[in-house]
C-alpha atoms as a PDB file:
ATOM      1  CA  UNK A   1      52.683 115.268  41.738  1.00  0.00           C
ATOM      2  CA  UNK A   2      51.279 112.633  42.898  1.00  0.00           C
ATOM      3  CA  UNK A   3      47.494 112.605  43.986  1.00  0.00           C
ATOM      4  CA  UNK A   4      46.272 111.499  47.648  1.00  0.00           C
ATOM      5  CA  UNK A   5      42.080 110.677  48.011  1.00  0.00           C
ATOM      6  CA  UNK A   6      40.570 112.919  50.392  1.00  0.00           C
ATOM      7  CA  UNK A   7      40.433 110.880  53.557  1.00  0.00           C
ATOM      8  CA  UNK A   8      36.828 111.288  54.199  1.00  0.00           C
ATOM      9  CA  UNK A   9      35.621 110.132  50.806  1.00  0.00           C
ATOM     10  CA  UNK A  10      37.772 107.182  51.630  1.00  0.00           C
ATOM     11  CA  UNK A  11      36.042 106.360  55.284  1.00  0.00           C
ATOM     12  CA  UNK A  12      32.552 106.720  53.768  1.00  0.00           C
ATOM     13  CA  UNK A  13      33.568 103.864  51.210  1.00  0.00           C
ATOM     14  CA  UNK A  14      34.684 101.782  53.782  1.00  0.00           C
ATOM     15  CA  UNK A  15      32.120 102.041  56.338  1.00  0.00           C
ATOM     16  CA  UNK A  16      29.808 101.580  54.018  1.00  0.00           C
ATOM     17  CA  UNK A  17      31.026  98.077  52.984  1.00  0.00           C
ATOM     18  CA  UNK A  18      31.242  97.157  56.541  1.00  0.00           C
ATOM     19  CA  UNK A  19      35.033  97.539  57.473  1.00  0.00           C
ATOM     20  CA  UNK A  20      35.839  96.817  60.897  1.00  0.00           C
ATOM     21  CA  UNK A  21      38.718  98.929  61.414  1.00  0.00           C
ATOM     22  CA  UNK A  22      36.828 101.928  62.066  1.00  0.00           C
ATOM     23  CA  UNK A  23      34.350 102.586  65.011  1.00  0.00           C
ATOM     24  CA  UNK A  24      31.079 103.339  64.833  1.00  0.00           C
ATOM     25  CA  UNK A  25      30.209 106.502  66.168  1.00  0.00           C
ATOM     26  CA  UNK A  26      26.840 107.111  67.871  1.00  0.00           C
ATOM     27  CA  UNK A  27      26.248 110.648  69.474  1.00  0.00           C
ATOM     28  CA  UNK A  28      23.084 110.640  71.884  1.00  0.00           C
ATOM     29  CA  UNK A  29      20.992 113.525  72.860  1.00  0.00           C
ATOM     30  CA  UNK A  30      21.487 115.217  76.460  1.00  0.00           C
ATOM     31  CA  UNK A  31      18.103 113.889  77.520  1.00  0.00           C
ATOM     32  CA  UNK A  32      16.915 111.387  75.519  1.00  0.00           C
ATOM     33  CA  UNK A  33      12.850 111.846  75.543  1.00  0.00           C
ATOM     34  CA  UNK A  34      10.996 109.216  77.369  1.00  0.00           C
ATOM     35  CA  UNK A  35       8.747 106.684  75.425  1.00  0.00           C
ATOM     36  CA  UNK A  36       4.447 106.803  76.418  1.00  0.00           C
ATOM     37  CA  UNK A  37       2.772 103.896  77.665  1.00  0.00           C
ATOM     38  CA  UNK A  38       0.791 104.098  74.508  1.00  0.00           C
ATOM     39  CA  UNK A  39       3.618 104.191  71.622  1.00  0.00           C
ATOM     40  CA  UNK A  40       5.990 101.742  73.054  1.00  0.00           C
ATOM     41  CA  UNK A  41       9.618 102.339  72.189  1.00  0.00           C
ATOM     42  CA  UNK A  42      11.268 101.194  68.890  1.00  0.00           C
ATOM     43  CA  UNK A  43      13.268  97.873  69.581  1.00  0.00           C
ATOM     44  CA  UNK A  44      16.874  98.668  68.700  1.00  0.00           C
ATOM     45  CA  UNK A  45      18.086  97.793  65.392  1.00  0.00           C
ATOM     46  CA  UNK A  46      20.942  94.594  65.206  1.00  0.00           C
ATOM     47  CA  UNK A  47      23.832  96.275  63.797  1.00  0.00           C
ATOM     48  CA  UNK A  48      24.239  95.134  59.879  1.00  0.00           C
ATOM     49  CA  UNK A  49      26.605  91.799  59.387  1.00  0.00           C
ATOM     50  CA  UNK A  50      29.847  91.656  58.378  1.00  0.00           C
ATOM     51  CA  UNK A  51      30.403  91.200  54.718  1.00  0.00           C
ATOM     52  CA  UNK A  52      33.983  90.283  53.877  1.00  0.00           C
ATOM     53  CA  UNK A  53      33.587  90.270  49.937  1.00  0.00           C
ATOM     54  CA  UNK A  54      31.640  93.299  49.971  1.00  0.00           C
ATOM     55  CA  UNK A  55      34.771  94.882  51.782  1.00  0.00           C
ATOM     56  CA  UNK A  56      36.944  93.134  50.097  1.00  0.00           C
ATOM     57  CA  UNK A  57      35.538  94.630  46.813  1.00  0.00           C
ATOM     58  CA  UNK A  58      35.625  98.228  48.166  1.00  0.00           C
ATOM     59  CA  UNK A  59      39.144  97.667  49.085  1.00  0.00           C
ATOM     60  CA  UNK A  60      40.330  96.403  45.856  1.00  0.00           C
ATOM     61  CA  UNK A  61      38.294  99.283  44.109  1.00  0.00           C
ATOM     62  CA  UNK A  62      40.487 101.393  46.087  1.00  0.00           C
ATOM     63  CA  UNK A  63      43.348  99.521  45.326  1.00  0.00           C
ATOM     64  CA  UNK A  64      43.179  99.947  41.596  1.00  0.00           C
ATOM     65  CA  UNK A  65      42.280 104.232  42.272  1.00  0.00           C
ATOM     66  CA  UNK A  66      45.329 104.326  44.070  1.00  0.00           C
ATOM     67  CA  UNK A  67      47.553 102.228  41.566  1.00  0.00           C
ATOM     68  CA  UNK A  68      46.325 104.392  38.963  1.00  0.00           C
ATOM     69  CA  UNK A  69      47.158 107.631  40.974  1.00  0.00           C
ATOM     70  CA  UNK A  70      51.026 106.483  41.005  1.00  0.00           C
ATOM     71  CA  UNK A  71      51.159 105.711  44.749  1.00  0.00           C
ATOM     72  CA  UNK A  72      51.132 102.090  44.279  1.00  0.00           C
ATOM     73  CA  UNK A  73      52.438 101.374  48.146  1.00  0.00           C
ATOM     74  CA  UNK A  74      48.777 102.487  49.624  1.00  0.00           C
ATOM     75  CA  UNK A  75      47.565 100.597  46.526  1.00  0.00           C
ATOM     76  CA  UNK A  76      49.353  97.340  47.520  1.00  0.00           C
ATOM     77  CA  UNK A  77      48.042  98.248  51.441  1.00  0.00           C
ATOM     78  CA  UNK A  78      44.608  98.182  49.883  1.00  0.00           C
ATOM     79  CA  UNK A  79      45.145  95.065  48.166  1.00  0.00           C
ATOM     80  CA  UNK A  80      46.721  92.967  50.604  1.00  0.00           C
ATOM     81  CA  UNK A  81      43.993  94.632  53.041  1.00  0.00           C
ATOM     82  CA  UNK A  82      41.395  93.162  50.834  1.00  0.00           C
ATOM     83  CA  UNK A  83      42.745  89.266  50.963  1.00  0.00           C
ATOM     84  CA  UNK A  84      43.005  89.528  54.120  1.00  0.00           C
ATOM     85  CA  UNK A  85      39.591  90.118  54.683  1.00  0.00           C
ATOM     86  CA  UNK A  86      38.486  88.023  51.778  1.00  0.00           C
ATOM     87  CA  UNK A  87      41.518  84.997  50.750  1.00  0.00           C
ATOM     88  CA  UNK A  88      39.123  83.628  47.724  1.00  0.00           C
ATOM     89  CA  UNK A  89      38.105  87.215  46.343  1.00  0.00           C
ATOM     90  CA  UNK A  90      39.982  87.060  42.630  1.00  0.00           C
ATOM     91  CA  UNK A  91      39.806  90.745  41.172  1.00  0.00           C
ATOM     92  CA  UNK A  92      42.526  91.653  44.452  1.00  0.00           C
ATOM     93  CA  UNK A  93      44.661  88.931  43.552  1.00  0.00           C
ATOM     94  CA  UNK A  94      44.526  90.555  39.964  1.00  0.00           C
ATOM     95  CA  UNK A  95      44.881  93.886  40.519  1.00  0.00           C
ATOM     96  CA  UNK A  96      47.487  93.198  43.097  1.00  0.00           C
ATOM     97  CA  UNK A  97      49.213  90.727  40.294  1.00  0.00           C
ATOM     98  CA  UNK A  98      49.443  94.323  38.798  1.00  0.00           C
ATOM     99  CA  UNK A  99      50.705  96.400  41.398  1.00  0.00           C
ATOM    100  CA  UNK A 100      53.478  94.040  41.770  1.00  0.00           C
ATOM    101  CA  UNK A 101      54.357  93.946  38.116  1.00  0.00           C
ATOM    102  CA  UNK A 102      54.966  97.489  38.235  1.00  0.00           C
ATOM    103  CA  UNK A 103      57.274  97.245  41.284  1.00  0.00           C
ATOM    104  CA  UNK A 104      59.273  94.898  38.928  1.00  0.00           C
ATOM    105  CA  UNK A 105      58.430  91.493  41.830  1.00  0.00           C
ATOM    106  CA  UNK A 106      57.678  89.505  38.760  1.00  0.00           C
ATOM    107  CA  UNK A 107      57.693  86.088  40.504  1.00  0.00           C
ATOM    108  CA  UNK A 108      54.769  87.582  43.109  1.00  0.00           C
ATOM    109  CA  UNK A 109      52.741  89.343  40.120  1.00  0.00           C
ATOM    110  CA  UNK A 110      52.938  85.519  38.344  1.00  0.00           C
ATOM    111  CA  UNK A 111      51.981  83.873  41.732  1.00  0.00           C
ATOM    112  CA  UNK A 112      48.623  85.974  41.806  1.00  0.00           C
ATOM    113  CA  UNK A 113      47.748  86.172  38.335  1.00  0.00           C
ATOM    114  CA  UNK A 114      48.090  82.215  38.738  1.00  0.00           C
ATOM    115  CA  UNK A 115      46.309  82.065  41.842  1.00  0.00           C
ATOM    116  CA  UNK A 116      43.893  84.292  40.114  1.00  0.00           C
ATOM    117  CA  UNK A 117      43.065  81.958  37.153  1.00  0.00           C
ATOM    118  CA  UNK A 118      43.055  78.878  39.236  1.00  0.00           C
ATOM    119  CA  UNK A 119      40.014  80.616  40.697  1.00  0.00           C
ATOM    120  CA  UNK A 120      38.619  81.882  37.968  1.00  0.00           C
ATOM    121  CA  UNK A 121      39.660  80.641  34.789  1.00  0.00           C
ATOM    122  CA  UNK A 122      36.975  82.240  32.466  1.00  0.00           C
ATOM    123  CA  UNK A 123      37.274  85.857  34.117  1.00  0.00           C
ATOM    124  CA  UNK A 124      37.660  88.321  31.836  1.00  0.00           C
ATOM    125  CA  UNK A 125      39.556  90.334  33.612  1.00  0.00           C
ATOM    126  CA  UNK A 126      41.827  88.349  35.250  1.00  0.00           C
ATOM    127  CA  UNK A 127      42.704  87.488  31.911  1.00  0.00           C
ATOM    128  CA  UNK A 128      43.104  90.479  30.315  1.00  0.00           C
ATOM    129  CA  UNK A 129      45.644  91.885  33.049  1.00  0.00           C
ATOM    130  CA  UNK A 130      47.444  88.885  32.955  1.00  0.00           C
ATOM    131  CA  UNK A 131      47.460  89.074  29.295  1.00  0.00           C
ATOM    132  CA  UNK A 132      49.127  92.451  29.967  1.00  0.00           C
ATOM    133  CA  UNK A 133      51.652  91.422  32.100  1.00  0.00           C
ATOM    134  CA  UNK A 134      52.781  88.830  30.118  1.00  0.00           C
ATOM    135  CA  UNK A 135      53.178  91.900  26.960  1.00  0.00           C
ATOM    136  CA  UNK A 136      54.964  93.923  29.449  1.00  0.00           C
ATOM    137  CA  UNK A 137      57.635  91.357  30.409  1.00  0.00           C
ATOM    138  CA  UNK A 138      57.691  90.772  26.427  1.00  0.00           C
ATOM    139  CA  UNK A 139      55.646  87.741  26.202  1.00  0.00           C
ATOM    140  CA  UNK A 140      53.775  89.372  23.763  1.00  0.00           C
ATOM    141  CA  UNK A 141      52.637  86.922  21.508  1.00  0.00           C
ATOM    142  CA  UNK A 142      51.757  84.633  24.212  1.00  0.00           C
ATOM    143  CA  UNK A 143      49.903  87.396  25.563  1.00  0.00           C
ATOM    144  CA  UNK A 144      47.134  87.129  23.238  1.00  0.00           C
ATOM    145  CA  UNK A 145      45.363  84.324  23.707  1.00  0.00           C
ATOM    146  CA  UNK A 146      44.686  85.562  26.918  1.00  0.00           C
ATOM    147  CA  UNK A 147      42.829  89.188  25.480  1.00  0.00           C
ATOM    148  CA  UNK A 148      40.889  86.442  23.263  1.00  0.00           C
ATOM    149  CA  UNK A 149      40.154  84.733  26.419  1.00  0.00           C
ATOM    150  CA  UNK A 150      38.617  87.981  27.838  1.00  0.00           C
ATOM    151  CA  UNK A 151      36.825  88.935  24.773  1.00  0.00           C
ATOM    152  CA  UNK A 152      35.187  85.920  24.505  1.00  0.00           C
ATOM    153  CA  UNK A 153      33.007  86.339  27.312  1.00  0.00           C
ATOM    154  CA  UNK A 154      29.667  87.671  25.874  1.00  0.00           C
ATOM    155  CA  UNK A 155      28.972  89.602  29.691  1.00  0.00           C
ATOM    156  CA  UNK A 156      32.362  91.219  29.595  1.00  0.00           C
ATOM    157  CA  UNK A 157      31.907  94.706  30.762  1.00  0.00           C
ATOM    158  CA  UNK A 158      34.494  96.399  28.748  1.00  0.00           C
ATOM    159  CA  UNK A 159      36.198  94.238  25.621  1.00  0.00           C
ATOM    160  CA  UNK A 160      37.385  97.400  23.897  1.00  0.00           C
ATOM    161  CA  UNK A 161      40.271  97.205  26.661  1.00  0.00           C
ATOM    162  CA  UNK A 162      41.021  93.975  25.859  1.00  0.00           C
ATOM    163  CA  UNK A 163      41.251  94.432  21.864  1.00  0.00           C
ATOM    164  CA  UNK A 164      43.343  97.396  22.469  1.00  0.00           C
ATOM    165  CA  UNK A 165      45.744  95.729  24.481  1.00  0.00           C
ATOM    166  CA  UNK A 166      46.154  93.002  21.502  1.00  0.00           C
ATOM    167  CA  UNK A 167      46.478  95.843  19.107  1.00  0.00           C
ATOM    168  CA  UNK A 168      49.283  97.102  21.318  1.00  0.00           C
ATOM    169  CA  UNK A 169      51.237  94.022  22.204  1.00  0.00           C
ATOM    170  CA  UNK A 170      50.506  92.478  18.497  1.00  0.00           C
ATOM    171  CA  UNK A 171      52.443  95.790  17.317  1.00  0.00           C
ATOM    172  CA  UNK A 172      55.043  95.424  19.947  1.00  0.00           C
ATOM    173  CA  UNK A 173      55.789  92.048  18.335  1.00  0.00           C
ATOM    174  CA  UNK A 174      55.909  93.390  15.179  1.00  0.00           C
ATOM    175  CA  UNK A 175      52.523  91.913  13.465  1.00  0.00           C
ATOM    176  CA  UNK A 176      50.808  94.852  11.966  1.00  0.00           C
ATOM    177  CA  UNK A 177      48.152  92.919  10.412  1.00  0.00           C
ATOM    178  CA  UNK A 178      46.629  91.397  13.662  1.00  0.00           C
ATOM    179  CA  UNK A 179      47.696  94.716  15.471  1.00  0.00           C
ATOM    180  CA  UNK A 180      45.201  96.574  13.258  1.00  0.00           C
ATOM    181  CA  UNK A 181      42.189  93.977  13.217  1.00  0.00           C
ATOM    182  CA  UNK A 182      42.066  94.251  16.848  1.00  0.00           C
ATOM    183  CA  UNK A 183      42.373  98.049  17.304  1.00  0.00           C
ATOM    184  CA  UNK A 184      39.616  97.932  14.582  1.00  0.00           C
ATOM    185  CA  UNK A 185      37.357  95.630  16.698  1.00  0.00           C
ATOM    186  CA  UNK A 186      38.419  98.024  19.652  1.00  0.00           C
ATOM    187  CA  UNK A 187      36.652 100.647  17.763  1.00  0.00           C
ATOM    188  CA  UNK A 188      33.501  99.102  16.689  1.00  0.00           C
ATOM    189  CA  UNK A 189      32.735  97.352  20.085  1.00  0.00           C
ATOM    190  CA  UNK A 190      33.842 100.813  22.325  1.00  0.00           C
ATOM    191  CA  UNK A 191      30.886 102.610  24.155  1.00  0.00           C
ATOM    192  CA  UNK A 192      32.520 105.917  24.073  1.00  0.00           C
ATOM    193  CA  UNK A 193      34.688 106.057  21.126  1.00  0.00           C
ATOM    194  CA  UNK A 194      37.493 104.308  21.881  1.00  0.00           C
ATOM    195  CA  UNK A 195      40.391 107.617  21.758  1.00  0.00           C
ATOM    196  CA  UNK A 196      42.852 105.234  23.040  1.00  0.00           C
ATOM    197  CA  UNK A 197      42.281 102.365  20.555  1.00  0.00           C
ATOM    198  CA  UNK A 198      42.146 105.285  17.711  1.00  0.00           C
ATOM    199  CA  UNK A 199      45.795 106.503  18.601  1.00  0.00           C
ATOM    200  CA  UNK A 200      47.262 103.427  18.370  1.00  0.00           C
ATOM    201  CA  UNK A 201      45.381 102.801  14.776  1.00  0.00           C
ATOM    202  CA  UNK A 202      46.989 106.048  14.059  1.00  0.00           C
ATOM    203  CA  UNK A 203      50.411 105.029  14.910  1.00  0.00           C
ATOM    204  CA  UNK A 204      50.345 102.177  13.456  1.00  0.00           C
ATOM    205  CA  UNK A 205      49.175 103.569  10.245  1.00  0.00           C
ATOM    206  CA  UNK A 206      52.139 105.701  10.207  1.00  0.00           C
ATOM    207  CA  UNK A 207      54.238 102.775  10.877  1.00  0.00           C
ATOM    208  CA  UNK A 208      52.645 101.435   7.770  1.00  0.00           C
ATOM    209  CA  UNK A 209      53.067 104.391   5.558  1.00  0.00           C
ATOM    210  CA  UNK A 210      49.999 105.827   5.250  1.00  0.00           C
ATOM    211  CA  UNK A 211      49.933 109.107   6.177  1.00  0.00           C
ATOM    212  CA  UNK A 212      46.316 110.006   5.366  1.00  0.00           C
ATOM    213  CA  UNK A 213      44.831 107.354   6.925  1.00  0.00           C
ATOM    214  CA  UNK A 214      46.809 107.870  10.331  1.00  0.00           C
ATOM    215  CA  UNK A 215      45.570 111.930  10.150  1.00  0.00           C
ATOM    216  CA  UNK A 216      42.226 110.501  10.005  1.00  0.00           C
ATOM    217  CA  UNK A 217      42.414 108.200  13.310  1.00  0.00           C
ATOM    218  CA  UNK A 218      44.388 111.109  15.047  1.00  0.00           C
ATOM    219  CA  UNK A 219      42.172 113.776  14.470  1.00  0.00           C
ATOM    220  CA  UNK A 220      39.504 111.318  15.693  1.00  0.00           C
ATOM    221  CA  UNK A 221      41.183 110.580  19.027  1.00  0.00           C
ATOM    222  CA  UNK A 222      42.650 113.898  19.857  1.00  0.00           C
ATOM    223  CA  UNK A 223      38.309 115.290  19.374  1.00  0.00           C
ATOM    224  CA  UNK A 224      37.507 112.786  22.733  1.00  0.00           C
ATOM    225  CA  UNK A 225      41.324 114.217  24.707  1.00  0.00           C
ATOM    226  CA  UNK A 226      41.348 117.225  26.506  1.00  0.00           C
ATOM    227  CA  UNK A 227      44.391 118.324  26.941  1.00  0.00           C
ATOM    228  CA  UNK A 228      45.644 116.216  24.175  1.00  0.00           C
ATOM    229  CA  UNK A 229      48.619 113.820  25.353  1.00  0.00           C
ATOM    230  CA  UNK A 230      52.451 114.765  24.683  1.00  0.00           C
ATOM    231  CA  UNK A 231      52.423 111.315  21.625  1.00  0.00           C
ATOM    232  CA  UNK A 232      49.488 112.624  19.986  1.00  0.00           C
ATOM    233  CA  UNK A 233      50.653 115.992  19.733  1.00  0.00           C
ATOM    234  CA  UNK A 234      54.082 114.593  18.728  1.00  0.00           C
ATOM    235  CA  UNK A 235      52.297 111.877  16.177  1.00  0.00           C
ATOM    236  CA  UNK A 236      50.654 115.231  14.706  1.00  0.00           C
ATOM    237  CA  UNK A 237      53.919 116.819  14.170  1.00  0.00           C
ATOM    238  CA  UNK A 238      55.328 114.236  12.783  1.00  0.00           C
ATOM    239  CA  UNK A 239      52.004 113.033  10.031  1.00  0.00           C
ATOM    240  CA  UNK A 240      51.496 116.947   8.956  1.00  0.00           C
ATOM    241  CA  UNK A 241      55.261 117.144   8.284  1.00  0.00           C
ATOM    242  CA  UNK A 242      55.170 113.914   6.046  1.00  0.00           C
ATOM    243  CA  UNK A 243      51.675 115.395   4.376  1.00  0.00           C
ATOM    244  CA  UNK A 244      54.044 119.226   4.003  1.00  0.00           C
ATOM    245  CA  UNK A 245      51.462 120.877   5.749  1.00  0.00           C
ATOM    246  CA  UNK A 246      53.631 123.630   7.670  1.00  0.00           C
ATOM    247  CA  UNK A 247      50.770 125.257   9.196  1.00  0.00           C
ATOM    248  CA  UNK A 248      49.492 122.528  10.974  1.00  0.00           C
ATOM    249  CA  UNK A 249      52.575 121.317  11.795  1.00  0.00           C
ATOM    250  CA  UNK A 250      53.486 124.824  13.528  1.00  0.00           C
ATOM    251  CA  UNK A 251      50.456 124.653  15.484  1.00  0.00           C
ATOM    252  CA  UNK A 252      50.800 121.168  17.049  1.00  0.00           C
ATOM    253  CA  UNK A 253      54.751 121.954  17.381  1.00  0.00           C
ATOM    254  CA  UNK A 254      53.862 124.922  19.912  1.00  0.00           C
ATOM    255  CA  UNK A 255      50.622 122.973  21.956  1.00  0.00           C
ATOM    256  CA  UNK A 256      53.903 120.320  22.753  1.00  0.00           C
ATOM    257  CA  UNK A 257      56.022 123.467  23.511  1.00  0.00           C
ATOM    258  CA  UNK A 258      53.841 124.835  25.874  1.00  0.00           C
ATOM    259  CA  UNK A 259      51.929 122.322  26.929  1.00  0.00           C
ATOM    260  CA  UNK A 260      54.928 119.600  27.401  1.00  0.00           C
ATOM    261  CA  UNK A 261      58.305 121.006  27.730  1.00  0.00           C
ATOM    262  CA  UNK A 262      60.066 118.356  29.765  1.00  0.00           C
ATOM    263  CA  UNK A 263      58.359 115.433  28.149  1.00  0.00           C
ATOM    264  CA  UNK A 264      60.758 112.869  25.919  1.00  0.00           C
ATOM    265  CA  UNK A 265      58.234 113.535  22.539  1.00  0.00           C
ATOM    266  CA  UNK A 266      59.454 117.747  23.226  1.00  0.00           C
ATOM    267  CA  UNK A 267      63.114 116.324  23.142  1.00  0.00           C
ATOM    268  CA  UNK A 268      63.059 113.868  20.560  1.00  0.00           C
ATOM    269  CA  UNK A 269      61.461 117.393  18.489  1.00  0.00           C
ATOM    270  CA  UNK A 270      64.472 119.114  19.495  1.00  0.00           C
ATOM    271  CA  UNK A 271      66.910 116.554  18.477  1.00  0.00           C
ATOM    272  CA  UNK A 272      65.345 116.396  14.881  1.00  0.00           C
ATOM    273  CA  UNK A 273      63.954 113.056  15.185  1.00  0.00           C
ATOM    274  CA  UNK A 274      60.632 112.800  12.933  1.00  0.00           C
ATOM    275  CA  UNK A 275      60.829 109.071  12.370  1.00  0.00           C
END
């Protein structure tokens, strides 16, 4: 089901950046108590100024909570929102680069991500999501000078993201050994563990044959996921029964029973497909 902000939390945001679109509302008292001679009233305060890249940054924040919320029609409302408020401010021509990559308008997605670098060229995150785009319409080796790009930026908020992604999109185009250097720099540079980053090592290391080693990154990644997702569960299934551990195997086979009935990992399990 899709999942809708609660309205309110939404306003507050926005007023608070300054937005326009919604009124101010003052409510006076009945009988507003006069000021002495001797304690002057206060002089009224000049209402704060405008700041279009302080909205436009709220907006695109919004824009990305929406996008990843599966409603990306508000999220594109957000973004567009944002440029129009702010025409230079690059994260909302990057997250809305994005938005339109998932609607499948590739030319528009290329047309901000390039209006997005022309603006930015060095941004970190500009280049990372365009470095994901260009995996997801299968440039995938192209796509990784542009994670390198990101990466390289010593103030770069979040890198891990960035390694992961070339861990994903090297595997995609079938080079393991690059695929696992940068899922392993994913994991040393991650704050918080890197779960994500530790799945993938794990698939790839069954990819690769090694059994063990892929149990070890699993077990890892599912300790920081709560629930645990329908592939890792699946993954499980599928190491234990190559290690001939039935017990374990059971186990994980009836959390993806219960937990994931519908999901394509549950039917591939039905079908008998443990590759």
């Amino acid at each position: 089901m899709m999942r809708r902000f609660a309205p309110f939390l939404l306003l507050a945001a926005l007023l608070a950046a300054g937005c326009s679109q919604f009124p101010t509302i003052t409510v006076q008292p009945s009988t507003p108590a006069p000021a002495t001679p001797q304690q002057p009233a206060p002089a009224a305060e000049a209402p704060a100024a405008f700041d279009p890249q302080a909205s436009a940054q709220v907006h695109t924040e919004l824009a990305s909570l929406y996008f990843q919320a599966g409603d990306p029609k508000t999220a594109l409302d957000e973004a567009n929102f944002a440029l129009r408020v702010d025409p230079n401010y690059i994260q909302a021509y990057s997250v809305r680069g994005l938005i339109y990559a998932s609607l499948k308008e590739n030319a528009k997605a290329n047309e901000d991500f390039q209006r997005a670098l022309r603006l930015a060229p060095k941004d970190p995150d500009v280049n990372n999501n365009y470095g994901w785009y260009l995996c997801e319409i299968g440039r995938t080796r192209e796509s990784i000078a542009y994670f390198m790009a990101a990466v390289s930026d010593p103030l770069y908020r979040t890198p891990e993201r960035a390694y992961a992604n070339a861990g994903t999109c090297a595997m995609r185009a079938g080079d393991f050994d690059g695929a696992q250097r940068y899922l392993l720099q994913a994991v040393q540079v991650a704050r918080d563990g890197a779960p994500a980053a530790r799945l993938q090592l794990a698939q790839l290391f069954y990819q690769r044959g090694n059994f063990n080693e892929s149990r070890i990154y699993l077990t890892e990644a599912l300790r920081a996921m709560e629930p645990p997702p329908a592939e890792a569960l699946w993954l499980a299934i599928r190491i234990e029964r190559r290690l001939g551990n039935q017990q374990a195997e059971a186990a994980f086979t009836s959390q993806l029973r219960s937990r994931y009935p519908t999901s394509p990992e549950y039917q591939e399990f039905l079908k008998g497909n443990f590759q």
